[in-house]
Protein backbone atom coordinates (compact mmCIF):
# COMPACT_ATOMS: atom_id res chain seq x y z
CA UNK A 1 -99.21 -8.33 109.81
CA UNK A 2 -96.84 -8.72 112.58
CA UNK A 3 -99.21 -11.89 113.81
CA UNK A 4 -98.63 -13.25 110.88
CA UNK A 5 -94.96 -12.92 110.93
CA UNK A 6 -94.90 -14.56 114.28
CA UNK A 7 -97.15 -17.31 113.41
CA UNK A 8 -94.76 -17.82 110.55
CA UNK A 9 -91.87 -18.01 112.68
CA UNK A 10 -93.25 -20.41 114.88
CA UNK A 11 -94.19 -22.61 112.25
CA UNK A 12 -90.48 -22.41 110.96
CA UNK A 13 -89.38 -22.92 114.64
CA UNK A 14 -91.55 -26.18 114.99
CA UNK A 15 -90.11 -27.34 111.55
CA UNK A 16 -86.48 -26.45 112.40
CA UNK A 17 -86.90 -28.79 115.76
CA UNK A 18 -88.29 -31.59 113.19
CA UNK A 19 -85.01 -31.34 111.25
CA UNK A 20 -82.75 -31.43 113.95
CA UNK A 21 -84.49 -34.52 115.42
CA UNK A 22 -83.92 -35.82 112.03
CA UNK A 23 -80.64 -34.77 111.32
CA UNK A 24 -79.58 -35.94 115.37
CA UNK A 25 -81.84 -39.47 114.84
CA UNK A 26 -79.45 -40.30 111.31
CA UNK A 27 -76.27 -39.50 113.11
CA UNK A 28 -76.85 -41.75 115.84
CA UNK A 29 -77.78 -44.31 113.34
CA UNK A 30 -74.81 -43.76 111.37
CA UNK A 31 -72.83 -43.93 114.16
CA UNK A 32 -73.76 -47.46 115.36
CA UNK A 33 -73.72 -48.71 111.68
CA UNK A 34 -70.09 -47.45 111.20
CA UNK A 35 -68.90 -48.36 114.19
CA UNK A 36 -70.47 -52.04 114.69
CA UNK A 37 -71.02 -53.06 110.52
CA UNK A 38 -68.31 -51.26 109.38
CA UNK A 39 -65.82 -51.19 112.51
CA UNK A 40 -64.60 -48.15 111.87
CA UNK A 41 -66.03 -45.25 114.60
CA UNK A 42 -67.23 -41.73 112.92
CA UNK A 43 -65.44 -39.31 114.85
CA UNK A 44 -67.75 -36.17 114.20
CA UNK A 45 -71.09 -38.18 114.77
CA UNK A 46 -71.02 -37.85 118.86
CA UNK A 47 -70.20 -34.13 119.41
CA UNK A 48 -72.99 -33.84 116.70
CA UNK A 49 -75.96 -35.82 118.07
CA UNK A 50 -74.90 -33.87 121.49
CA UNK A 51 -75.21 -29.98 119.72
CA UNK A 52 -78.28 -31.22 117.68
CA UNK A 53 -79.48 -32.32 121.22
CA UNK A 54 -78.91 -29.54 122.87
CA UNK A 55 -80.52 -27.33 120.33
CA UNK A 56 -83.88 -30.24 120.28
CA UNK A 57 -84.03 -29.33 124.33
CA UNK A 58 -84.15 -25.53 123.64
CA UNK A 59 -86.57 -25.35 121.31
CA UNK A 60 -88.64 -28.04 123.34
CA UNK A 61 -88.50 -26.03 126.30
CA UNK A 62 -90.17 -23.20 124.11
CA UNK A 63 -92.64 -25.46 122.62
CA UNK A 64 -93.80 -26.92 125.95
CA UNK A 65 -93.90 -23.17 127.25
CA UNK A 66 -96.19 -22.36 124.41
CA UNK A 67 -98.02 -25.47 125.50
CA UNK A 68 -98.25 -24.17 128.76
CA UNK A 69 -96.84 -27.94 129.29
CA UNK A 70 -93.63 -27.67 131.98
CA UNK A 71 -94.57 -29.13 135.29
CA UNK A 72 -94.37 -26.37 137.36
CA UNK A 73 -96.88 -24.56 135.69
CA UNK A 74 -99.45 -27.27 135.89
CA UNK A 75 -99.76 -26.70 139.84
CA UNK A 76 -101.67 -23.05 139.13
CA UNK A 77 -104.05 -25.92 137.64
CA UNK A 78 -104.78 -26.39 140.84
CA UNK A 79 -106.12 -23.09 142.44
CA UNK A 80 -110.25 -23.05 143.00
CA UNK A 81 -110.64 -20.01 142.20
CA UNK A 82 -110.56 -18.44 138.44
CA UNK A 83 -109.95 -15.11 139.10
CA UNK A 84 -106.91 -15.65 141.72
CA UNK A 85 -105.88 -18.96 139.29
CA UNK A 86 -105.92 -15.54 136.12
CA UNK A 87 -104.28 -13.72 138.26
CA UNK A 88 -101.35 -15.92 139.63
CA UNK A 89 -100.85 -16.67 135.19
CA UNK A 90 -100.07 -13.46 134.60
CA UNK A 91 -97.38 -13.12 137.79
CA UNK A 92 -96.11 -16.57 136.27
CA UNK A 93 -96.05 -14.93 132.43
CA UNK A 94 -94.54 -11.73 134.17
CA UNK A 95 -91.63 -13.38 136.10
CA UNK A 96 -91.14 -15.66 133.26
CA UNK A 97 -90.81 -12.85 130.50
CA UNK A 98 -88.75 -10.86 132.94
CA UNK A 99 -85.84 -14.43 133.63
CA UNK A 100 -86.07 -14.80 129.76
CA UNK A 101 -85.19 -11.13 129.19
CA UNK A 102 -82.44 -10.76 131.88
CA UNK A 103 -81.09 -14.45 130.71
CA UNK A 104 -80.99 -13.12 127.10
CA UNK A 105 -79.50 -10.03 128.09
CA UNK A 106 -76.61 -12.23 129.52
CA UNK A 107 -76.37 -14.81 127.02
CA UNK A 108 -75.07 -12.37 124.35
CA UNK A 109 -72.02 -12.22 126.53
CA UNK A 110 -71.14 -15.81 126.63
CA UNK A 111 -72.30 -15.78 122.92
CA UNK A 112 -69.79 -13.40 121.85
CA UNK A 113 -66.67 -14.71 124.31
CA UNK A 114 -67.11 -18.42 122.63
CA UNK A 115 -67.36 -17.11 119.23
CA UNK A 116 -63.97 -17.44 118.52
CA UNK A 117 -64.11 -20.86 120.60
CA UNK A 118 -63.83 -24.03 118.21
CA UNK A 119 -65.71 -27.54 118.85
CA UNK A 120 -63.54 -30.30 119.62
CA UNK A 121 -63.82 -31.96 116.36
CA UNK A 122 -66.26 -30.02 113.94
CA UNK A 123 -63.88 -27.16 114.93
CA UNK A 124 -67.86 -25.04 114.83
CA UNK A 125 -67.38 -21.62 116.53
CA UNK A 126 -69.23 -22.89 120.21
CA UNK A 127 -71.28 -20.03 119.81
CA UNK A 128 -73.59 -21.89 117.83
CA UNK A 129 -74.03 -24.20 120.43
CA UNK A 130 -74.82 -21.63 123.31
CA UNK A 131 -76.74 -19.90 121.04
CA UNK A 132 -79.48 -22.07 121.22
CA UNK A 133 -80.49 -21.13 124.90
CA UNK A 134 -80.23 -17.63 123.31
CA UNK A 135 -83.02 -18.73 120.66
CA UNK A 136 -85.24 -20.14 123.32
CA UNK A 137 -85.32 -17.28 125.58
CA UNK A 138 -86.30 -15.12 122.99
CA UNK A 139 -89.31 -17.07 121.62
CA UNK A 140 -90.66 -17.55 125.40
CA UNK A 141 -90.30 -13.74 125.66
CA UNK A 142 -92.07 -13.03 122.15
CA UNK A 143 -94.82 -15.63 122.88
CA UNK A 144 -95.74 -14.24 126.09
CA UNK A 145 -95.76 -10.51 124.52
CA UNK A 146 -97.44 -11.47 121.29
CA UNK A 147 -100.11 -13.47 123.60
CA UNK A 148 -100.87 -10.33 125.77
CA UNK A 149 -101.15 -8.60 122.41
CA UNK A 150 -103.40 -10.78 120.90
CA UNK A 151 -105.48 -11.17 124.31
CA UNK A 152 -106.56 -14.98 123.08
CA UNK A 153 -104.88 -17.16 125.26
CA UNK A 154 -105.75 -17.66 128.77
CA UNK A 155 -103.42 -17.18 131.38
CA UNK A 156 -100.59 -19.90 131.99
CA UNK A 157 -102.44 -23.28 132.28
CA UNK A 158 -106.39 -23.10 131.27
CA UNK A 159 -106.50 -25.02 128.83
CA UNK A 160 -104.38 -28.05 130.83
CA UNK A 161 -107.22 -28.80 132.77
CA UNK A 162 -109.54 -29.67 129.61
CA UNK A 163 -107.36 -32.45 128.48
């Protein structure tokens, strides 16, 4: 039951980050066709596109963790040996799980000192916006538990070297 509430929440996750490229791709488009057809500048689109950004690069960086994608973990790829290449996968998923826990931890703070904190011009409590690092530490830390749990995925980059 509780895999299937994660593999739910990924799927949400994955369809969330299509939206928000969506929702970031129109307001750049807008923005160029009000300023340059219309000549007359949007003044929300920017600090939009840039919190819809920043959001797209959070939940990216979880996606290409779940990947096992991000370039530094592609040079465990490299080890000869199996067992030592298993072994160094876990240390990586352990010291991993252990920066996205402590980062987390700390992120509530900043979290809860900008709530109060208005945007520039959307006048959205920033909160929002630093929440998203918030979001993406949290999935990295429940996909490496929920992957220990499950015992199905190999350690940080096995299946990079079938491509």
């Amino acid at each position: 039951m509780v895999f299937r509430i994660w593999s739910w929440a990924q799927q949400t996750v994955l369809a969330l980050l299509v939206l928000l490229f969506v929702a970031m791709t129109l307001t750049c488009t807008a923005q160029v066709v009000w300023r340059y057809v219309f000549g007359d500048p949007l003044i929300w689109s920017e600090e939009l596109a840039r919190y819809l950004f920043i959001w797209i690069g959070y939940l990216s960086a979880w996606v290409a963790w779940k990947h096992r994608a991000h370039i530094a973990l592609d040079a465990v790829n490299y080890l000869d040996a199996p067992a030592l290449s298993a072994a160094v996968g876990r240390l990586v998923e352990v010291l991993v799980l252990g920066f996205c826990l402590y980062t987390l931890w700390s992120s509530f703070t900043i979290v809860s000192i900008t709530h109060g904190q208005p945007s520039a011009v959307l006048e959205i409590p920033m909160s929002l916006v630093y929440s998203g690092y918030s979001a993406m530490a949290a999935l990295i830390a429940l996909d490496i538990v929920f992957g220990w749990l499950a015992a199905n995925r190999a350690p940080v980059p096995a299946q990079l070297s079938e491509l």
